[in-house]
N, C-alpha and C. Protein backbone atom coordinates (compact mmCIF):
# COMPACT_ATOMS: atom_id res chain seq x y z
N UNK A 1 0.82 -1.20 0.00
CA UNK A 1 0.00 0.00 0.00
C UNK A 1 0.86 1.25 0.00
N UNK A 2 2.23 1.27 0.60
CA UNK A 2 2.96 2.53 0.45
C UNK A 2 3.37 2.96 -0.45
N UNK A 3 3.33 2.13 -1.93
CA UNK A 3 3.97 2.25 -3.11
C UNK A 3 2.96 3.10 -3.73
N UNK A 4 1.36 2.74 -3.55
CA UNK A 4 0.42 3.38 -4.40
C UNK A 4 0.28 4.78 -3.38
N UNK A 5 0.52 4.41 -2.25
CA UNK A 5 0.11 6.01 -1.31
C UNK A 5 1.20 6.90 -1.89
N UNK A 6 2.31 6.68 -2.19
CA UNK A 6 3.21 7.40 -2.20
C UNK A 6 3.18 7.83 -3.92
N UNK A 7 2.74 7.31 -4.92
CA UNK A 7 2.19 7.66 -6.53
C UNK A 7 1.32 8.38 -6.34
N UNK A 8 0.30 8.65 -5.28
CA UNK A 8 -0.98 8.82 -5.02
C UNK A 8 -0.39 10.72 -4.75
N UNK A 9 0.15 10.59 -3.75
CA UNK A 9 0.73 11.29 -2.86
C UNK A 9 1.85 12.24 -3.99
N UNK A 10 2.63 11.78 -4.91
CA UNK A 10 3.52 12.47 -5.87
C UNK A 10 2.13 12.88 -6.72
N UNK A 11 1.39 12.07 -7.25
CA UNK A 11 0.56 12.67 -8.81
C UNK A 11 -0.42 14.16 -8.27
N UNK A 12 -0.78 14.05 -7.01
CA UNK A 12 -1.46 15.11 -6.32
C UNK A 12 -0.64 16.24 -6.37
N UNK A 13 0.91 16.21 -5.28
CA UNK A 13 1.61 16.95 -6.18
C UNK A 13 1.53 17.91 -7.40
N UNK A 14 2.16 16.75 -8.48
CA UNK A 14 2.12 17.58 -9.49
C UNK A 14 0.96 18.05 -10.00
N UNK A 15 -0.31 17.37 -10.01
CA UNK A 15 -1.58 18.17 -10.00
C UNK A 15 -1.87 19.76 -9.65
N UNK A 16 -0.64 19.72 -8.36
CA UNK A 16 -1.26 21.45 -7.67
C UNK A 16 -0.30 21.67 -8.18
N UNK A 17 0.78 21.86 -9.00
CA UNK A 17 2.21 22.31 -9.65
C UNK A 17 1.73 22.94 -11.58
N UNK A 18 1.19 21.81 -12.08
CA UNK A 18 0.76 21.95 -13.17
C UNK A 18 1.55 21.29 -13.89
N UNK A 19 2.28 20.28 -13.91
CA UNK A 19 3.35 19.52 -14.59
C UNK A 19 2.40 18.42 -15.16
N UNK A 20 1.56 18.27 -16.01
CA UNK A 20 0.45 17.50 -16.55
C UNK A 20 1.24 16.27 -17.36
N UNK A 21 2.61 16.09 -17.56
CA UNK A 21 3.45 15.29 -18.79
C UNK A 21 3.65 14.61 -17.60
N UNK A 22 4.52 14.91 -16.44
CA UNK A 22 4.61 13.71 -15.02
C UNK A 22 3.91 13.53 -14.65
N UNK A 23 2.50 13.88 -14.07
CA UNK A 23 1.26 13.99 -13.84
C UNK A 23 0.74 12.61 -14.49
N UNK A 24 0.54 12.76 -15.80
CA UNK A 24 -0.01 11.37 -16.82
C UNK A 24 0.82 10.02 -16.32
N UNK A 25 2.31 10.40 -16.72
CA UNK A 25 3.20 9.32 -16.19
C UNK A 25 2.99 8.58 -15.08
N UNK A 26 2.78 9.71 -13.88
CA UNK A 26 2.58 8.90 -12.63
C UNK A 26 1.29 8.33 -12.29
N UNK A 27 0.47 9.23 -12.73
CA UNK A 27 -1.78 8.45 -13.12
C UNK A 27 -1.59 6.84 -13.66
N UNK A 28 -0.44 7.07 -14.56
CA UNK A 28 -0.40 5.39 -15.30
C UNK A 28 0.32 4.56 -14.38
N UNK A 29 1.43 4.73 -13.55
CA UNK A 29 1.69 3.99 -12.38
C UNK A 29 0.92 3.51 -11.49
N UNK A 30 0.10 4.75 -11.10
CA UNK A 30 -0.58 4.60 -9.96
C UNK A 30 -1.47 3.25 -10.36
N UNK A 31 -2.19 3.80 -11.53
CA UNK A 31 -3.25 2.83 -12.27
C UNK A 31 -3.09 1.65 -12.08
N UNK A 32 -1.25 1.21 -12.36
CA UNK A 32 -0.82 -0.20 -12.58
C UNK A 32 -0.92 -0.55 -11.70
N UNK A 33 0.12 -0.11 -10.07
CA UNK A 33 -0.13 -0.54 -9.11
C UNK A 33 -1.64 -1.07 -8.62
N UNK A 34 -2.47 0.03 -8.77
CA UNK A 34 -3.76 -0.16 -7.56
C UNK A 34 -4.65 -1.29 -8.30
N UNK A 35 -4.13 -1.11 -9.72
CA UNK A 35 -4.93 -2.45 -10.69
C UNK A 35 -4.28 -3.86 -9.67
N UNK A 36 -3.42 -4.07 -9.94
CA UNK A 36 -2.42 -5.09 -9.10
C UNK A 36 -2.55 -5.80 -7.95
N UNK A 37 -2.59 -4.54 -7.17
CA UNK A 37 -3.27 -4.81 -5.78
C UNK A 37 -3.89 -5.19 -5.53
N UNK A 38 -5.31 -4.43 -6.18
CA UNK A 38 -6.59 -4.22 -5.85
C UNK A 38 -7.38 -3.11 -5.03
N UNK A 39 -7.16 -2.41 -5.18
CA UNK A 39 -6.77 -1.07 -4.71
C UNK A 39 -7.77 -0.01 -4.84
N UNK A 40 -8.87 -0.37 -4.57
CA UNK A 40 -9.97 0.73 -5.97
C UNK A 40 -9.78 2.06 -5.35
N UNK A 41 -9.68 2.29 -4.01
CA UNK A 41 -9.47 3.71 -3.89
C UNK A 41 -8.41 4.45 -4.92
N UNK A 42 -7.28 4.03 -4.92
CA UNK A 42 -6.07 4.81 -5.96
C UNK A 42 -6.11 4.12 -7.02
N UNK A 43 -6.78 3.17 -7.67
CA UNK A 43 -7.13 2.94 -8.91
C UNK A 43 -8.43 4.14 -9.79
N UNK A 44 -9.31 4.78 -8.35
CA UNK A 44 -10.29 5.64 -8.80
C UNK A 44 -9.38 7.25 -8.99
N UNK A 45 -8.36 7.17 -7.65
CA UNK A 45 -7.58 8.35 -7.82
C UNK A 45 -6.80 8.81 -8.98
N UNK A 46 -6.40 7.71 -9.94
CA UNK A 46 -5.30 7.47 -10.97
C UNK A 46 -6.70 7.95 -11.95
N UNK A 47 -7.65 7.46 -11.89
CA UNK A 47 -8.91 7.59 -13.08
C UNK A 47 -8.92 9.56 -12.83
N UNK A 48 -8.65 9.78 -11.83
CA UNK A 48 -9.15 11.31 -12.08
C UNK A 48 -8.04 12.08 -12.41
N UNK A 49 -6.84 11.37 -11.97
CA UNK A 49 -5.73 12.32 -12.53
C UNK A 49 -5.76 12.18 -13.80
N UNK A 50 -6.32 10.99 -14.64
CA UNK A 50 -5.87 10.77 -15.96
C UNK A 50 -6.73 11.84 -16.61
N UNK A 51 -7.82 11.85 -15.86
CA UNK A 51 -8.94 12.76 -16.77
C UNK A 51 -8.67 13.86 -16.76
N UNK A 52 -8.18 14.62 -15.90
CA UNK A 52 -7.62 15.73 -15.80
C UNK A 52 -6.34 16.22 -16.64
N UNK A 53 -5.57 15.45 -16.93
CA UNK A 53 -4.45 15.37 -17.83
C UNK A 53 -4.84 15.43 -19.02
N UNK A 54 -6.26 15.05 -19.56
CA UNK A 54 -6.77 14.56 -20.88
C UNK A 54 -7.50 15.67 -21.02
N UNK A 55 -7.99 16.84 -20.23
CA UNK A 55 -8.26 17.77 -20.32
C UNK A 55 -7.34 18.82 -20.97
N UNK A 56 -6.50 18.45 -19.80
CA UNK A 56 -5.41 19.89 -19.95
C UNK A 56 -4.52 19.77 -21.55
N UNK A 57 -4.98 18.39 -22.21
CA UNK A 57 -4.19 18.14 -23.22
C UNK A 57 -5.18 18.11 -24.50
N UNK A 58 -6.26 18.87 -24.37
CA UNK A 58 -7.15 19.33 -25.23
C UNK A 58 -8.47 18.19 -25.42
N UNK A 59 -8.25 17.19 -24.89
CA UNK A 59 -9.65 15.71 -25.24
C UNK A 59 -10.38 16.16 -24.05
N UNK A 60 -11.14 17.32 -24.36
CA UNK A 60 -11.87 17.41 -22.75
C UNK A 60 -13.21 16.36 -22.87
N UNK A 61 -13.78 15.97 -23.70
CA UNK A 61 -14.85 14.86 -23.72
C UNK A 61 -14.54 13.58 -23.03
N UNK A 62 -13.14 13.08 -23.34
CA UNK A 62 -12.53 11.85 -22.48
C UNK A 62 -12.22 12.33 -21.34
N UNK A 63 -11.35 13.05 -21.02
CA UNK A 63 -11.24 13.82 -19.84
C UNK A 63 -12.39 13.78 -18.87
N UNK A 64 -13.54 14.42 -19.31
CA UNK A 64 -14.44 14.76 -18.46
C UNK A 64 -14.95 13.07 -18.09
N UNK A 65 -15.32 12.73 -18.61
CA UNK A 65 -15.80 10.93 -18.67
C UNK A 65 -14.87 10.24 -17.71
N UNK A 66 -13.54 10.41 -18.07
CA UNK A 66 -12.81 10.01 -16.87
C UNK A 66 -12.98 10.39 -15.33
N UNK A 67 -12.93 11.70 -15.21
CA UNK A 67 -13.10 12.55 -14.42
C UNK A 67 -14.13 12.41 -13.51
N UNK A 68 -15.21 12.54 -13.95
CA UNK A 68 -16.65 11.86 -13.31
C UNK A 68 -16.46 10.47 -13.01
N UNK A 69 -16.49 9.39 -13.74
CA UNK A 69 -16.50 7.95 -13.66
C UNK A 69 -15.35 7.80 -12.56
N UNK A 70 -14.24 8.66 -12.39
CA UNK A 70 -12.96 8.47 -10.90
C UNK A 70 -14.15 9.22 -9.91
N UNK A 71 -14.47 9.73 -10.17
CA UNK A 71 -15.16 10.48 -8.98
C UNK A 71 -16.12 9.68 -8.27
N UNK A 72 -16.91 8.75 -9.23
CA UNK A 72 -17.72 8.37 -8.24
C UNK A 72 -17.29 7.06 -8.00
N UNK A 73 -16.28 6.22 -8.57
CA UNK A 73 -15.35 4.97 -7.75
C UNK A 73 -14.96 5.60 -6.81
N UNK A 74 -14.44 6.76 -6.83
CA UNK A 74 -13.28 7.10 -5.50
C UNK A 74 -15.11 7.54 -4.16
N UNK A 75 -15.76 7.99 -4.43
CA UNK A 75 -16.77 8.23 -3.65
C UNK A 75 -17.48 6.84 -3.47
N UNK A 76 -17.49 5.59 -4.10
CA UNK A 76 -18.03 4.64 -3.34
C UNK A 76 -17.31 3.78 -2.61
N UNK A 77 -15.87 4.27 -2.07
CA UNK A 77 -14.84 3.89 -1.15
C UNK A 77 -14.99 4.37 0.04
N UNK A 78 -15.70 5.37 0.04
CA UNK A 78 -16.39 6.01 1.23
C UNK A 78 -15.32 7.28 1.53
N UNK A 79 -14.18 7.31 0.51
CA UNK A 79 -12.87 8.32 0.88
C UNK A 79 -13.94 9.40 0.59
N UNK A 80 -13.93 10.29 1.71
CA UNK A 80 -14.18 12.29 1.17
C UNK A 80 -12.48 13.07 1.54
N UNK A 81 -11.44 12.67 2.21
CA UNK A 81 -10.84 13.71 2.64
C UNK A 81 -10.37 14.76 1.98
N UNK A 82 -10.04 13.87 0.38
CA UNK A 82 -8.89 14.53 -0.72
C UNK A 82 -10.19 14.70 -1.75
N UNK A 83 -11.41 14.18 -1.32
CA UNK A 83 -12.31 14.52 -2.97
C UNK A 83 -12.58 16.11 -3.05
N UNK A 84 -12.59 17.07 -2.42
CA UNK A 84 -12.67 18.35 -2.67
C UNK A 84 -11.55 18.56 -3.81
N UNK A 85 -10.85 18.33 -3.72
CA UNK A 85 -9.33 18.52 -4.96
C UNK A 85 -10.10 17.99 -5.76
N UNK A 86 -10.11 16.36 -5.74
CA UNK A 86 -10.71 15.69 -6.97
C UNK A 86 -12.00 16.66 -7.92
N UNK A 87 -12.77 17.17 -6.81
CA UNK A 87 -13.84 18.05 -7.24
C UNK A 87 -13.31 18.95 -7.99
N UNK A 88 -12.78 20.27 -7.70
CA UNK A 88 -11.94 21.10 -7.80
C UNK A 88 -11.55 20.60 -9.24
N UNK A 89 -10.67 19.70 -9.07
CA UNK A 89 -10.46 19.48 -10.98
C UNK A 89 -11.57 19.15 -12.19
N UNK A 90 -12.85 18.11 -10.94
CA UNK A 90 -14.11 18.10 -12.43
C UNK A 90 -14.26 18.91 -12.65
N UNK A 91 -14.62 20.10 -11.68
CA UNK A 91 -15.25 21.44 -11.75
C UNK A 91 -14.25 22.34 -12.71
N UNK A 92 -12.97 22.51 -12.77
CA UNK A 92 -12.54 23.13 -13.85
C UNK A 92 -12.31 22.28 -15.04
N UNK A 93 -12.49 21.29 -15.06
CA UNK A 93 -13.02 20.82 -16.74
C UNK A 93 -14.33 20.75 -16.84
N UNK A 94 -15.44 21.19 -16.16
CA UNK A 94 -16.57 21.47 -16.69
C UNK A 94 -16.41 22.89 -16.83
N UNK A 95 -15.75 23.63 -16.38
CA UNK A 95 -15.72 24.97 -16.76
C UNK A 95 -15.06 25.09 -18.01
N UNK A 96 -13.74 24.12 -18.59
CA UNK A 96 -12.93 24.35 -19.79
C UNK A 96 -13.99 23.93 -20.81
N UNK A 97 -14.99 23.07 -20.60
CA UNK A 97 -15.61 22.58 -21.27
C UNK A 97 -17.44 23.63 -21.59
N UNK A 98 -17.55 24.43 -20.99
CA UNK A 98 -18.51 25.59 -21.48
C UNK A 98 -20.00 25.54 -20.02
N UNK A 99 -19.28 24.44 -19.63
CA UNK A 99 -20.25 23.77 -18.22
C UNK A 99 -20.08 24.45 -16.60
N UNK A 100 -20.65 26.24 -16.96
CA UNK A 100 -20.20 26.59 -16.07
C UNK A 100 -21.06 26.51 -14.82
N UNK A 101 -22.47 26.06 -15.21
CA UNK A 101 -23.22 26.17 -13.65
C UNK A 101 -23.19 24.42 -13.08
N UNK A 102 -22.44 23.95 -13.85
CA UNK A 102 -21.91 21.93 -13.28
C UNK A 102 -20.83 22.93 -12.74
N UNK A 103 -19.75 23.40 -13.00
CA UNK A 103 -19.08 23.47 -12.36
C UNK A 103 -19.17 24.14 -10.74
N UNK A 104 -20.26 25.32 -10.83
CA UNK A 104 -20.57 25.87 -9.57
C UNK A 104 -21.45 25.10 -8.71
N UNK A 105 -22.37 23.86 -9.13
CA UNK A 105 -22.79 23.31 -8.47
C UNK A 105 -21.55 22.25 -8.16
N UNK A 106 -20.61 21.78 -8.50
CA UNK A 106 -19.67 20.98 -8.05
C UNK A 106 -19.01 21.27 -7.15
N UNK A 107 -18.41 22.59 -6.94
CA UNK A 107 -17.54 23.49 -6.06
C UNK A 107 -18.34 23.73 -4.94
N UNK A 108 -20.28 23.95 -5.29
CA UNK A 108 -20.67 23.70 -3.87
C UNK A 108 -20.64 22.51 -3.05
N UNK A 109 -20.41 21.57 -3.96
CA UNK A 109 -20.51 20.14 -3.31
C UNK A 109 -19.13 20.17 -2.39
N UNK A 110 -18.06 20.51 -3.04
CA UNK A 110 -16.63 20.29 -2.58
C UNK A 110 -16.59 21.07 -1.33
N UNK A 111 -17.40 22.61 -1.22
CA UNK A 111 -17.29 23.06 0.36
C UNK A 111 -18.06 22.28 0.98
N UNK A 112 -19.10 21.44 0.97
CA UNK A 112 -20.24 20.87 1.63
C UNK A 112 -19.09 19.70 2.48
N UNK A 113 -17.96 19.32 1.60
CA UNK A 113 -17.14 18.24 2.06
C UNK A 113 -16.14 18.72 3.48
N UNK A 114 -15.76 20.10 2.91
CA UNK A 114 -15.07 20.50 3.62
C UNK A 114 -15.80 21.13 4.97
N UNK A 115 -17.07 21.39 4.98
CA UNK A 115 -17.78 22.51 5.99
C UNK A 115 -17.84 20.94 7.03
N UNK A 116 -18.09 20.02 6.43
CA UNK A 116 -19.00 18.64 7.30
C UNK A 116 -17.42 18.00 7.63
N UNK A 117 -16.12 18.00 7.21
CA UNK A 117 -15.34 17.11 7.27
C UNK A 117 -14.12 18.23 8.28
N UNK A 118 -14.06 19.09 7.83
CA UNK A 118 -13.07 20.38 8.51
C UNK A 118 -11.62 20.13 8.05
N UNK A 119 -11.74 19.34 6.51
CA UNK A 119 -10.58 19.46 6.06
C UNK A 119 -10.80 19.39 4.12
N UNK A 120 -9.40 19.84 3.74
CA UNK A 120 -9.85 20.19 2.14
C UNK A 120 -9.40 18.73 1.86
N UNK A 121 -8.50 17.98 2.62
CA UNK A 121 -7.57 17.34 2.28
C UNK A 121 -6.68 16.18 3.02
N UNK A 122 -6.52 14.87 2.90
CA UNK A 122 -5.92 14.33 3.91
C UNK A 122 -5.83 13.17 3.29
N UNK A 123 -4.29 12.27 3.06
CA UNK A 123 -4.54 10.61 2.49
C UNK A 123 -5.16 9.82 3.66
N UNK A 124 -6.11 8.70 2.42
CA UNK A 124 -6.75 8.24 3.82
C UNK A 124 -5.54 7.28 4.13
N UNK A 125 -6.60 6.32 5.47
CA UNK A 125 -5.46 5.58 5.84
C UNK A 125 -5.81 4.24 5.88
């Protein structure tokens, strides 16, 4: 589990950096690992970095598909700590994508996480 926490833990990283070329690289690690394992929490986490990468690299239709479909694997793991981020990124590819009141209803969802949880952010454990 420390191998995928710690891919998990770098791809987030570069997520808040903007390095989208290591970003992909490490989404496809992560992927491999948590495939491997069995892992669905960071197998759902790897699904949203990828989508997000597929955004920022102009396929916002796959992107977004990814993006959503990680979102709600990683939400039927019961993880909320880190889904505000996860949010945070659907929500600006529904915004790159012309989807600006998905995106403001998404961003309300993501404070709803944070107002009820008292954090934006935290690997689970």
């Amino acid at each position: 589990m420390s191998l995928a926490a710690n891919l998990g833990f770098d791809a987030r990283q570069l997520s808040l950096v903007g390095d989208n070329a290591a970003l992909g690289q490490r989404a496809d690690e992560l992927a491999a690992v948590a495939t491997e394992q069995g892992f669905a929490h960071w197998r759902a986490t790897a699904m949203i970095f990828r989508g997000w990468v597929k955004v920022e690299n102009g396929d916002v239709r796959e992107g977004l598909s990814l993006l959503y479909s990680g979102s709600e694997a990683c939400r039927a793991t019961a993880a909320e700590l880190w889904m505000p981020h996860h949010i945070a990124l659907l929500a600006g590819a529904c915004e790159t994508a012309g989807q600006v009141e998905e995106a403001l209803t998404l961003l309300d969802d993501a404070l709803q996480i944070v107002e009820r949880t008292g954090s934006a952010g935290s690997q689970p454990s």
